[in-house]
PDB file of N, CA and C in Angstrom:
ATOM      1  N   UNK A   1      14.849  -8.695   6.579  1.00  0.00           N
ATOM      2  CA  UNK A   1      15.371  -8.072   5.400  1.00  0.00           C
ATOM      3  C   UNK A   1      14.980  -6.600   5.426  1.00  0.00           C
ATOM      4  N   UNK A   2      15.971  -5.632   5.039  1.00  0.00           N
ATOM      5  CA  UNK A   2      15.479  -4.091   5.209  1.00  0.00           C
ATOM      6  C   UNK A   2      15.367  -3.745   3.682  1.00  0.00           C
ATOM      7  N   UNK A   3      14.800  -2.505   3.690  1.00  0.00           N
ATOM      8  CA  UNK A   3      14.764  -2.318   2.190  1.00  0.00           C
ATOM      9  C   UNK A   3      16.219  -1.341   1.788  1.00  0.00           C
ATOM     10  N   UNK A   4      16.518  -1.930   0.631  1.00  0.00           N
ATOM     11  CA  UNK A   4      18.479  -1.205   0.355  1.00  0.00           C
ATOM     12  C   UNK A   4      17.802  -0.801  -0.709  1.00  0.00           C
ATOM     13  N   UNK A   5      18.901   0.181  -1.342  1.00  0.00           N
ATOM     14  CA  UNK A   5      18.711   0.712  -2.431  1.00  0.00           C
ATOM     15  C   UNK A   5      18.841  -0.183  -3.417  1.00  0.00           C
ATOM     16  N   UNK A   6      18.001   0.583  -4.205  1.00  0.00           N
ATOM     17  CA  UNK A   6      17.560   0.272  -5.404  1.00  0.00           C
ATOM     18  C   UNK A   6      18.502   0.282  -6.379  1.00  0.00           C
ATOM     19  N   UNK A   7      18.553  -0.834  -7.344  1.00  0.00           N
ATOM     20  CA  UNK A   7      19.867  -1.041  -8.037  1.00  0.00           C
ATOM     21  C   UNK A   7      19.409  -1.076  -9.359  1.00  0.00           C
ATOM     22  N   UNK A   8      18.933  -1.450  -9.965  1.00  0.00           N
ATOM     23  CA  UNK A   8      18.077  -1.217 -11.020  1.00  0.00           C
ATOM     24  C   UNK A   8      17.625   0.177 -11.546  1.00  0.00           C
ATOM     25  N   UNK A   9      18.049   0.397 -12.692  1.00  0.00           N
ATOM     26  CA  UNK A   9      16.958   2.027 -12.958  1.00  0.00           C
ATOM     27  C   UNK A   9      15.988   2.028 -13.062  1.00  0.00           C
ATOM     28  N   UNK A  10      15.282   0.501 -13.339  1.00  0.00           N
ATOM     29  CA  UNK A  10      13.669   1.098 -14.088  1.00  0.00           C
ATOM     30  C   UNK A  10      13.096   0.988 -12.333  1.00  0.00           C
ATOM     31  N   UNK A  11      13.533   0.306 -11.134  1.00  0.00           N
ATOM     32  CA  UNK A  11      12.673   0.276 -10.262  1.00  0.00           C
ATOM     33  C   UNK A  11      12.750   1.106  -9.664  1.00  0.00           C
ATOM     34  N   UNK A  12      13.762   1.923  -9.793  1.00  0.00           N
ATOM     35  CA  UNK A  12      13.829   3.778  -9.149  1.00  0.00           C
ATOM     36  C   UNK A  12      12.953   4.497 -10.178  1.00  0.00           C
ATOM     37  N   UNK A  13      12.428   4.456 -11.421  1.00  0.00           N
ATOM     38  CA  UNK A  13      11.511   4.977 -11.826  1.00  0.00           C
ATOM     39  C   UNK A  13      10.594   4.673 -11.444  1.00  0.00           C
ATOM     40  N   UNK A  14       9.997   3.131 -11.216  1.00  0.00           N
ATOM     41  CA  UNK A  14       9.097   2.796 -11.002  1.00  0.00           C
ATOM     42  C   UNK A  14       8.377   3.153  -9.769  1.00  0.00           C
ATOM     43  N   UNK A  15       9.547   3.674  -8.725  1.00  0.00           N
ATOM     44  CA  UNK A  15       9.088   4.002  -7.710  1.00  0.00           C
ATOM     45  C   UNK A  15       8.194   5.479  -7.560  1.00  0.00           C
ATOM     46  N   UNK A  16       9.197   6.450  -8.744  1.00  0.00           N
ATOM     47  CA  UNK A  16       9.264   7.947  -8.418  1.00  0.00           C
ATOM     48  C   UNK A  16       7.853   7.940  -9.159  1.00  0.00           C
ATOM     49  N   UNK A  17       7.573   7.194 -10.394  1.00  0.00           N
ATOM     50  CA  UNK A  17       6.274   7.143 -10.864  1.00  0.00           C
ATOM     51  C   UNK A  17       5.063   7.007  -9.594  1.00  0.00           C
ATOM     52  N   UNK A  18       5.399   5.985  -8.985  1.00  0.00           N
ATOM     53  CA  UNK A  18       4.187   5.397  -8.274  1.00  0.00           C
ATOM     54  C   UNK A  18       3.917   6.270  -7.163  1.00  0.00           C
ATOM     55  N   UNK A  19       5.077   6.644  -6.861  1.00  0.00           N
ATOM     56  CA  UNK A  19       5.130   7.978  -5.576  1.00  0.00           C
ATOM     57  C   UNK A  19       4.490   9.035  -6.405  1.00  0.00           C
ATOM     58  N   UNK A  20       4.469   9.194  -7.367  1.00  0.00           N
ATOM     59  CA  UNK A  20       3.695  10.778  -8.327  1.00  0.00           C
ATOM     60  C   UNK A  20       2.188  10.718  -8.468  1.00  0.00           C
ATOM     61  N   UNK A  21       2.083   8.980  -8.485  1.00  0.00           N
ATOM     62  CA  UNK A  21       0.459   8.653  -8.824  1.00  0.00           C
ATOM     63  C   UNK A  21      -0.234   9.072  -7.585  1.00  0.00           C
ATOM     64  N   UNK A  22       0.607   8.781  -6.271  1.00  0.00           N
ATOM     65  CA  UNK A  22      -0.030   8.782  -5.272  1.00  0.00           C
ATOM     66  C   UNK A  22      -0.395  10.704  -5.251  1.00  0.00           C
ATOM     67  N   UNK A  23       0.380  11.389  -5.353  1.00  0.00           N
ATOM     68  CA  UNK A  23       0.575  13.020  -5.475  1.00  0.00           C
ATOM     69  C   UNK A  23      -0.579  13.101  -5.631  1.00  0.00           C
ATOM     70  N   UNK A  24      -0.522  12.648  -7.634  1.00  0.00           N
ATOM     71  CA  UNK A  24      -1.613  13.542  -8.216  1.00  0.00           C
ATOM     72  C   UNK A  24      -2.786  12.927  -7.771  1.00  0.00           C
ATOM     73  N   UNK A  25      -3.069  11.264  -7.176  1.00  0.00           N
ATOM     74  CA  UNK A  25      -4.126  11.369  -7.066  1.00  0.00           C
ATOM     75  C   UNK A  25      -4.758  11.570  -5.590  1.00  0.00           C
ATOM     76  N   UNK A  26      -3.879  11.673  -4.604  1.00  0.00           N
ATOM     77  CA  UNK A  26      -4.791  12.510  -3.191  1.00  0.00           C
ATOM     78  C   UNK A  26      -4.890  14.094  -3.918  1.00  0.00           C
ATOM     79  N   UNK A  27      -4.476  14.578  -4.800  1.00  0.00           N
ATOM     80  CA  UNK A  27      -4.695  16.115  -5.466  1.00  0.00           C
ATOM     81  C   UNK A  27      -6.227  15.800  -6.160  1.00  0.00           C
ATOM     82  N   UNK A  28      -6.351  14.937  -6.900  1.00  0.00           N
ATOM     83  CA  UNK A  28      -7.786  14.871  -7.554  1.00  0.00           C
ATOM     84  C   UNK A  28      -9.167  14.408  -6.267  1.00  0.00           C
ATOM     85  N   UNK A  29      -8.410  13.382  -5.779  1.00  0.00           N
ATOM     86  CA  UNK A  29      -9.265  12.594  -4.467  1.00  0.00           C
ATOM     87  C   UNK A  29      -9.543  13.117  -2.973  1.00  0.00           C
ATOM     88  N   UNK A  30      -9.397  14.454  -2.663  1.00  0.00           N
ATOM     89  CA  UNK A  30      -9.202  14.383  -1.506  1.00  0.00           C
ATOM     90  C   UNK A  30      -9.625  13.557  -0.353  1.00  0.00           C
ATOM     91  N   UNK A  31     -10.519  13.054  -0.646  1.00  0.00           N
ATOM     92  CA  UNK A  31     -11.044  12.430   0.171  1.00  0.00           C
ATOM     93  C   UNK A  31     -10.436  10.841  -0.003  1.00  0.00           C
ATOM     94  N   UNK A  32      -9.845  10.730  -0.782  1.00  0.00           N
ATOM     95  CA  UNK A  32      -9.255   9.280  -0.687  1.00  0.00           C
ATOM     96  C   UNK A  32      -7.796   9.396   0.337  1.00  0.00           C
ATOM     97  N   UNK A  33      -7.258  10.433   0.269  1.00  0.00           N
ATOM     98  CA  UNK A  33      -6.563  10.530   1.117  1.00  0.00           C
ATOM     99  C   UNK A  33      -6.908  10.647   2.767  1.00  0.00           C
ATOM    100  N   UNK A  34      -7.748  10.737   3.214  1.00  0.00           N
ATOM    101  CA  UNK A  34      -8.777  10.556   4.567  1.00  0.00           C
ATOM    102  C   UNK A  34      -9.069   8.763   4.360  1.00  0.00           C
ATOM    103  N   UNK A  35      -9.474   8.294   3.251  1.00  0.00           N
ATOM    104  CA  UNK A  35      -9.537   6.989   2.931  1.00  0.00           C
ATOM    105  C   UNK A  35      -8.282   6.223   3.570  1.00  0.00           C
ATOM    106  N   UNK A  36      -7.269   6.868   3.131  1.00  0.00           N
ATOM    107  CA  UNK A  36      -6.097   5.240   2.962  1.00  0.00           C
ATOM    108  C   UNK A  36      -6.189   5.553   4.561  1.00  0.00           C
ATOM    109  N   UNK A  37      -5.865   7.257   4.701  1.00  0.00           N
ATOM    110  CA  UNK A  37      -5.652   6.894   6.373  1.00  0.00           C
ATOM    111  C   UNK A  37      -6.488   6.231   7.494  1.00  0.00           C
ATOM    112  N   UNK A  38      -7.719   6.179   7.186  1.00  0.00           N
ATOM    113  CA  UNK A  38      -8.521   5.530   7.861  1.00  0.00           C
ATOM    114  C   UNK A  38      -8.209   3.952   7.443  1.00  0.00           C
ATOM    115  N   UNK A  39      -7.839   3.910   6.649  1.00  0.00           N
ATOM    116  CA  UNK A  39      -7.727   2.287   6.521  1.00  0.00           C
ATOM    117  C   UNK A  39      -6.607   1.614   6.640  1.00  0.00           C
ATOM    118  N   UNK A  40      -5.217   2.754   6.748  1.00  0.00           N
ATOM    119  CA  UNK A  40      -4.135   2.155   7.415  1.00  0.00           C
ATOM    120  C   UNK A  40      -4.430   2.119   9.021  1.00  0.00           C
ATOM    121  N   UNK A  41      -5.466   3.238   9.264  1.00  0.00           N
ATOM    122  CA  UNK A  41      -5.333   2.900  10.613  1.00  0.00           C
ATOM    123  C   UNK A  41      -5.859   1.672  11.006  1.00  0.00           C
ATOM    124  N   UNK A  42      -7.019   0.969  10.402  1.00  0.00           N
ATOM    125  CA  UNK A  42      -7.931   0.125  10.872  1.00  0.00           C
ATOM    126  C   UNK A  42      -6.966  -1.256  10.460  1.00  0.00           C
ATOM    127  N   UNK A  43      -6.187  -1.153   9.813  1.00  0.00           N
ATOM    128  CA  UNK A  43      -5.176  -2.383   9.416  1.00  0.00           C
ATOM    129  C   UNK A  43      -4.370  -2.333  10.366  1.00  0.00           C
ATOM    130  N   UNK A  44      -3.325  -1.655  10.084  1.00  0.00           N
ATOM    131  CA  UNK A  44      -2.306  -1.754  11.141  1.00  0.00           C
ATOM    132  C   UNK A  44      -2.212  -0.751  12.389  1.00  0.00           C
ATOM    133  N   UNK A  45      -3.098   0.057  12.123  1.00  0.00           N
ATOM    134  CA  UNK A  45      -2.779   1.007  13.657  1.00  0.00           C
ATOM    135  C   UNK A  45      -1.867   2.259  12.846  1.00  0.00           C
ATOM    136  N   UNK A  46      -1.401   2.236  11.382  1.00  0.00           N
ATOM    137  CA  UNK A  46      -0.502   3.387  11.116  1.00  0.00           C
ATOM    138  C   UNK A  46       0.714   2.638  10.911  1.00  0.00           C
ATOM    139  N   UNK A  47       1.112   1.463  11.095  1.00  0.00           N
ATOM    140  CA  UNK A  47       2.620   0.781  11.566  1.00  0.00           C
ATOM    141  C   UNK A  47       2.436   0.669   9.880  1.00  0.00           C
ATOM    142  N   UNK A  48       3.793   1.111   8.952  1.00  0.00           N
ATOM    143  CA  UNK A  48       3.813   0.855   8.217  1.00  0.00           C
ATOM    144  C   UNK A  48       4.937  -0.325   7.715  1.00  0.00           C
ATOM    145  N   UNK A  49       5.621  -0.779   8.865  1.00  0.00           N
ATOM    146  CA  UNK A  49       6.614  -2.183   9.426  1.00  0.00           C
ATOM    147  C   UNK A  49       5.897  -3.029   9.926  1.00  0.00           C
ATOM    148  N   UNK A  50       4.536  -2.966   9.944  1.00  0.00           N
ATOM    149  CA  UNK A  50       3.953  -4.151  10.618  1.00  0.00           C
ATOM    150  C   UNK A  50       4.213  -5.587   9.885  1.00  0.00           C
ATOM    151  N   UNK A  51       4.066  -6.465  10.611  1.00  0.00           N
ATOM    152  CA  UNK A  51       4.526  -7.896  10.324  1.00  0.00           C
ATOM    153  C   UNK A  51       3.633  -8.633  10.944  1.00  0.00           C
ATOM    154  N   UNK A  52       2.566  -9.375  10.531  1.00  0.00           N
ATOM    155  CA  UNK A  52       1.638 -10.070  11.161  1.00  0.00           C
ATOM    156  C   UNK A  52       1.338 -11.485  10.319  1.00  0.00           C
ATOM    157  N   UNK A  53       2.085 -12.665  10.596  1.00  0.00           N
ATOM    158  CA  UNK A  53       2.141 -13.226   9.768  1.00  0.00           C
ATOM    159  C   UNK A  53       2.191 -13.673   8.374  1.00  0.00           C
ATOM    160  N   UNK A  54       1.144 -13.845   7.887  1.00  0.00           N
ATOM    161  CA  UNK A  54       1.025 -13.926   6.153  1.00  0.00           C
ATOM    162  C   UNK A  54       1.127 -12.374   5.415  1.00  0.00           C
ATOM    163  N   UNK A  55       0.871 -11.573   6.736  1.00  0.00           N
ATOM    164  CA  UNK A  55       0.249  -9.910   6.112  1.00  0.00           C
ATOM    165  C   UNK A  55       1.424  -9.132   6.391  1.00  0.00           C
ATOM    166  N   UNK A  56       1.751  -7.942   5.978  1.00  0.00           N
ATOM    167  CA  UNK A  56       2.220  -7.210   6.177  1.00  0.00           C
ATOM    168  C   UNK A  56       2.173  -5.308   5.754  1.00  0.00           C
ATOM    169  N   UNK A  57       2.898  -4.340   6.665  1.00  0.00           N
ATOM    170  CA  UNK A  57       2.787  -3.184   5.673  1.00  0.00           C
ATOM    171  C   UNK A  57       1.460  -2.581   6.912  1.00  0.00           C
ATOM    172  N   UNK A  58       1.256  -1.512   5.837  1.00  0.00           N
ATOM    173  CA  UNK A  58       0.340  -0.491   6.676  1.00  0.00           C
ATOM    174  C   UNK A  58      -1.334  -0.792   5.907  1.00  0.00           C
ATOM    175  N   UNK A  59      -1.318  -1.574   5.158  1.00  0.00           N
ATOM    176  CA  UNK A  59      -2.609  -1.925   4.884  1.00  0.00           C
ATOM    177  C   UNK A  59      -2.554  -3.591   5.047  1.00  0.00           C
ATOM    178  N   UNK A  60      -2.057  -4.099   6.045  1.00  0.00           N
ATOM    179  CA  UNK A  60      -1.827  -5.814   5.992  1.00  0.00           C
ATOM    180  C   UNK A  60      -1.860  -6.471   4.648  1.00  0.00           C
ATOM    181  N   UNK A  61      -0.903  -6.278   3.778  1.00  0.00           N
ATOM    182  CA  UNK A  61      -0.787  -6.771   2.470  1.00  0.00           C
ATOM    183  C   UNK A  61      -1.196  -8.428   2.768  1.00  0.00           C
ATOM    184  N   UNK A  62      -1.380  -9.071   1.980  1.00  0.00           N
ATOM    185  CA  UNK A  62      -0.886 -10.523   1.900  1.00  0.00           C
ATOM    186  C   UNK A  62       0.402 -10.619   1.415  1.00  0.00           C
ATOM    187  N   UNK A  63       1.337 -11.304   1.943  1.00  0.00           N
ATOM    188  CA  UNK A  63       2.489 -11.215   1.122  1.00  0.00           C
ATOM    189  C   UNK A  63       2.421 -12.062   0.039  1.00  0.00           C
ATOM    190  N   UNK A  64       1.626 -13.095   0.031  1.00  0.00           N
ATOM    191  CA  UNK A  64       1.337 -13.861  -1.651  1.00  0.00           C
ATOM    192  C   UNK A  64       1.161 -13.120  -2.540  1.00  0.00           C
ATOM    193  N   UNK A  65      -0.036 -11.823  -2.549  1.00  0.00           N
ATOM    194  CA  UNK A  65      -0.351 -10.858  -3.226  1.00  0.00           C
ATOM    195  C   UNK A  65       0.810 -10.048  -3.585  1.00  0.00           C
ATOM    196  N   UNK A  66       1.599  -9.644  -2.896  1.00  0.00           N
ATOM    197  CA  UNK A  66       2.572  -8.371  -3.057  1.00  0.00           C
ATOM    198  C   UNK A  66       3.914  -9.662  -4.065  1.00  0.00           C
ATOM    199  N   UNK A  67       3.802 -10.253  -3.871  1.00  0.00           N
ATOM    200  CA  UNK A  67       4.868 -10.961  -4.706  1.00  0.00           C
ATOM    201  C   UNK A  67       4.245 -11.131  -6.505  1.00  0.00           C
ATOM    202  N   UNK A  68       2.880 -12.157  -6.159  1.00  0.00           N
ATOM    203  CA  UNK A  68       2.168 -12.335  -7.321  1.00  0.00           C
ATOM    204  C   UNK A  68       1.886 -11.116  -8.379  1.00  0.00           C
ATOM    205  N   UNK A  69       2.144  -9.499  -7.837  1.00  0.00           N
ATOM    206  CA  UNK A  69       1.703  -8.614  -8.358  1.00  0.00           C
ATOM    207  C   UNK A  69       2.849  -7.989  -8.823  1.00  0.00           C
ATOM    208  N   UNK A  70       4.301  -8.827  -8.494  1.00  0.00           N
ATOM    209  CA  UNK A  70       5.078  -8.683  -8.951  1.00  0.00           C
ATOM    210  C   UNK A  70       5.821  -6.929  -7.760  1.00  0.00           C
ATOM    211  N   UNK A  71       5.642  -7.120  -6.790  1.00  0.00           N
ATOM    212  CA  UNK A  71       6.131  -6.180  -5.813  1.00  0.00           C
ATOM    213  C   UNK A  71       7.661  -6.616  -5.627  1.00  0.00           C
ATOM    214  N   UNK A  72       8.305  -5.951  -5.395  1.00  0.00           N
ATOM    215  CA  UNK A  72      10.537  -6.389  -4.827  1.00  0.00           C
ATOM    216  C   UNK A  72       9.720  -6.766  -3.524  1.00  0.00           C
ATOM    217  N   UNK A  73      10.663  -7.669  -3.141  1.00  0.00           N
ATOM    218  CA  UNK A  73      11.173  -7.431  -1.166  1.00  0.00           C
ATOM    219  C   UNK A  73       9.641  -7.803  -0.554  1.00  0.00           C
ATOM    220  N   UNK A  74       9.408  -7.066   0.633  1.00  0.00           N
ATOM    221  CA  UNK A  74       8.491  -7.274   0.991  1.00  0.00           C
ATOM    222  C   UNK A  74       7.407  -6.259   1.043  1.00  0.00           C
ATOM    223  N   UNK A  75       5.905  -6.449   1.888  1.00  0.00           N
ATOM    224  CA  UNK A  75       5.328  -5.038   1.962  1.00  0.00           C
ATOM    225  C   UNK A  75       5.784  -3.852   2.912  1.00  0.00           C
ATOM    226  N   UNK A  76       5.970  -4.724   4.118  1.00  0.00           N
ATOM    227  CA  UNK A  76       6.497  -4.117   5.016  1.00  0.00           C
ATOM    228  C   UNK A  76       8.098  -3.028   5.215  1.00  0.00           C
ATOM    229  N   UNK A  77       8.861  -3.981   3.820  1.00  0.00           N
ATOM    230  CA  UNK A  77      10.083  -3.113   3.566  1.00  0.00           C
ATOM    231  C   UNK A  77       9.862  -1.974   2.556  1.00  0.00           C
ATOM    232  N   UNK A  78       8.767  -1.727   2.119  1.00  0.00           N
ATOM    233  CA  UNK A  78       8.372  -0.844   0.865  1.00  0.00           C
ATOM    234  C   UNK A  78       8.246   0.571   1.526  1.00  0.00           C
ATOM    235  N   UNK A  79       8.786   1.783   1.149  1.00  0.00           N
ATOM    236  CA  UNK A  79       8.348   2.785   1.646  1.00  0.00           C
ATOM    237  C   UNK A  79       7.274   3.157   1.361  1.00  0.00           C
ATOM    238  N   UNK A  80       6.956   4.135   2.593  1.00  0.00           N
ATOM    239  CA  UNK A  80       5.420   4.357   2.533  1.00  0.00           C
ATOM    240  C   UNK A  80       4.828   4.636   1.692  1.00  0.00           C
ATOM    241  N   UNK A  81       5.136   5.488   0.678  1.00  0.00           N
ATOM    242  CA  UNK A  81       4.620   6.332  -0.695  1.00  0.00           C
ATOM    243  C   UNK A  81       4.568   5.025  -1.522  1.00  0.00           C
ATOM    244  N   UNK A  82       5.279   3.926  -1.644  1.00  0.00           N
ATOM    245  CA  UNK A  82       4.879   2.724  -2.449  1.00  0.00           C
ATOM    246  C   UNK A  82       3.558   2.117  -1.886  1.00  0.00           C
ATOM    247  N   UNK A  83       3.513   1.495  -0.549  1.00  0.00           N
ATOM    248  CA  UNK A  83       2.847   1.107   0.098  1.00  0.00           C
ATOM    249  C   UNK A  83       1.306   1.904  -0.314  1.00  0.00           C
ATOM    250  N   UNK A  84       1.016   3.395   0.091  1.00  0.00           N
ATOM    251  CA  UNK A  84       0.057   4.143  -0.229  1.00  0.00           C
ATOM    252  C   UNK A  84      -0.796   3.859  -1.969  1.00  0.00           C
ATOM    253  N   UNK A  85       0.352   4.140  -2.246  1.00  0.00           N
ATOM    254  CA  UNK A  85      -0.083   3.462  -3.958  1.00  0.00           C
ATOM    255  C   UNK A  85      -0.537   2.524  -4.089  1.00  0.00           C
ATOM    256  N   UNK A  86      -0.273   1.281  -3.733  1.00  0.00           N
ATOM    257  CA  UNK A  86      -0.538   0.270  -3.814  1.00  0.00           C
ATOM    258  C   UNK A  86      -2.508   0.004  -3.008  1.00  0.00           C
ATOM    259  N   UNK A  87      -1.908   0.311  -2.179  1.00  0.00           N
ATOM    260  CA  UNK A  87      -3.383   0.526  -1.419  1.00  0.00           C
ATOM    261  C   UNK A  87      -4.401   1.248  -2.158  1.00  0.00           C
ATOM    262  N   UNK A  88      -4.078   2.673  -2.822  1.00  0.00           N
ATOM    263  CA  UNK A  88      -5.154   3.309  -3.427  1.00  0.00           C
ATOM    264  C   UNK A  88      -5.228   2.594  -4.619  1.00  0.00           C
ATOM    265  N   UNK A  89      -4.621   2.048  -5.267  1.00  0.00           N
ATOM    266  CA  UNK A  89      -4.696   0.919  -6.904  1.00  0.00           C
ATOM    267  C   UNK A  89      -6.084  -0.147  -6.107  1.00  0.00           C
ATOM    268  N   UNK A  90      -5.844  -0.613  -4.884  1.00  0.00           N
ATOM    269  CA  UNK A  90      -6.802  -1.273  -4.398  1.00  0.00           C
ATOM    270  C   UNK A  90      -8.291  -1.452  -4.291  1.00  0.00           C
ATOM    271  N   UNK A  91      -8.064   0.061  -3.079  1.00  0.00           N
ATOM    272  CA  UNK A  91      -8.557   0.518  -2.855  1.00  0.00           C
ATOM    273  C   UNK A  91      -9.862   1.259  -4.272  1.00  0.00           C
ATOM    274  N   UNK A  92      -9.349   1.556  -5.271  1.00  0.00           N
ATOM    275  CA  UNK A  92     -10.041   1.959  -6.228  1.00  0.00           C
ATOM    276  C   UNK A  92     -10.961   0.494  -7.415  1.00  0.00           C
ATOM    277  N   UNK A  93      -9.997  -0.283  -7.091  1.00  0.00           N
ATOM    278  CA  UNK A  93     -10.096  -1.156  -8.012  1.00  0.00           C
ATOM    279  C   UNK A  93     -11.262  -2.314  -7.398  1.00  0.00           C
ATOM    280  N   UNK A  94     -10.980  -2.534  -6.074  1.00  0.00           N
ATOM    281  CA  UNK A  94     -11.567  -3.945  -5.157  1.00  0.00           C
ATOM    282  C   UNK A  94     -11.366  -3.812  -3.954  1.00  0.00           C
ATOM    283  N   UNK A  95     -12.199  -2.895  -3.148  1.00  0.00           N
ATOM    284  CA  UNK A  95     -11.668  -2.617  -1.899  1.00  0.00           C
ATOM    285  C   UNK A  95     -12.145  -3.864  -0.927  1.00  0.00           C
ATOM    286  N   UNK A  96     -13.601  -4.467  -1.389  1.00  0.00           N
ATOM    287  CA  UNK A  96     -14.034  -5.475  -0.481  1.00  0.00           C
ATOM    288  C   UNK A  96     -13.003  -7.040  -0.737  1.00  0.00           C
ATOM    289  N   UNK A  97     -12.579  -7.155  -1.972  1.00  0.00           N
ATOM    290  CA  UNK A  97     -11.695  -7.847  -1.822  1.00  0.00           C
ATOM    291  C   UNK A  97     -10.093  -8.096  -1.212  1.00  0.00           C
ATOM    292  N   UNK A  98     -10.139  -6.685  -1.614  1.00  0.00           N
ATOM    293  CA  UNK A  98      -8.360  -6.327  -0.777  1.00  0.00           C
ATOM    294  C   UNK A  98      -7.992  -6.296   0.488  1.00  0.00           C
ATOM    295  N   UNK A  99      -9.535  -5.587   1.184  1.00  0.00           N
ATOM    296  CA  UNK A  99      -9.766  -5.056   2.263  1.00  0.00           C
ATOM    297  C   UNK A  99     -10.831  -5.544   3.079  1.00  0.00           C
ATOM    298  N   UNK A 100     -11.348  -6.871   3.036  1.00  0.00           N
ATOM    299  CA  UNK A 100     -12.499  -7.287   3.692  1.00  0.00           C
ATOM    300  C   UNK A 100     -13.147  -6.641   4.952  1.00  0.00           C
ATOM    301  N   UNK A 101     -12.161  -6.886   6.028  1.00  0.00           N
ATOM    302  CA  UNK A 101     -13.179  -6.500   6.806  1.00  0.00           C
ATOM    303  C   UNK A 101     -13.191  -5.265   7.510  1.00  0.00           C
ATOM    304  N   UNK A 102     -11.929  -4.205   7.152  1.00  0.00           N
ATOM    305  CA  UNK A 102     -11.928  -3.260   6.908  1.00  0.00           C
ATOM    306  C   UNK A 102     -12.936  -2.291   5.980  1.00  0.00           C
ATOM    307  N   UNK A 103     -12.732  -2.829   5.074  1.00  0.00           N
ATOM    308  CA  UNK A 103     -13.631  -2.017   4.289  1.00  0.00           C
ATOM    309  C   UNK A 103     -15.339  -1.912   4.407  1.00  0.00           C
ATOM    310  N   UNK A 104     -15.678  -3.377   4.592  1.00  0.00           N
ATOM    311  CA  UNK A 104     -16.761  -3.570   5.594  1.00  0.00           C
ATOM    312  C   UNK A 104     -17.122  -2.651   6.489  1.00  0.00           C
ATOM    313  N   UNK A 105     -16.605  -2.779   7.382  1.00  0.00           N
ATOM    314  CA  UNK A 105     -16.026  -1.791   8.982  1.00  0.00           C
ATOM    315  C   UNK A 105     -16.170  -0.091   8.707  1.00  0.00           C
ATOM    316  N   UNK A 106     -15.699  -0.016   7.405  1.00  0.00           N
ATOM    317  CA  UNK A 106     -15.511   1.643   6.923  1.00  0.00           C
ATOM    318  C   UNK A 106     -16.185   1.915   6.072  1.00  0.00           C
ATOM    319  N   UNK A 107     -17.025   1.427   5.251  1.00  0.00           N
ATOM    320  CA  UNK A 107     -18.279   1.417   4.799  1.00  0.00           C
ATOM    321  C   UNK A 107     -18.076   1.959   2.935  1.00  0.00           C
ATOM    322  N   UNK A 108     -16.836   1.059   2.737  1.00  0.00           N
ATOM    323  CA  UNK A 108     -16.084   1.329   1.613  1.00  0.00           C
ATOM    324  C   UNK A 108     -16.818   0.304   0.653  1.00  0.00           C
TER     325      UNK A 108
END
């Protein structure tokens, strides 16, 4: 499945919102932005199409999670600026849970 446009208005807001959160907050965080990238790298290598069974995306989502949290489609079909968001909501919120052994690994 690829990701098509968005047909809905509120999820084209929802997007341009979540793409803005990400803006302002590598603008407040700099260093969280060194964060996601280190931790997309340690997930997927950077592949933000990765597909690895249950996981997907540039931070190996669970795809149970990305549905349950009420995500469209998949992780892997999400553009990156969604994807990023999502990760820093994580990332801020429960990184040892989101991110086990990554975050472990990166000393998050």
């Amino acid at each position: 499945m690829s990701w098509r446009p968005l047909r809905s208005w509120w999820m084209r807001i929802l997007l341009v919102l979540t793409a803005g959160a990400v803006v302002l907050a590598g603008t407040a965080c700099g260093s969280r932005d060194n964060d996601l990238y280190r931790l997309r790298m340690c997930e997927s290598g950077g592949n933000y199409h990765m597909i690895a069974g249950q996981y997907g995306g540039a931070y190996a989502f669970s795809i149970y999670y990305w549905h349950a949290a009420g995500h469209a489609y998949e992780p892997y079909t999400a553009p990156p600026a969604y994807q990023d968001a999502v990760a820093l909501q994580l990332l801020n919120s429960n990184p040892h849970g989101a991110f086990p052994g990554c975050s472990a690994k990166l000393g998050f």
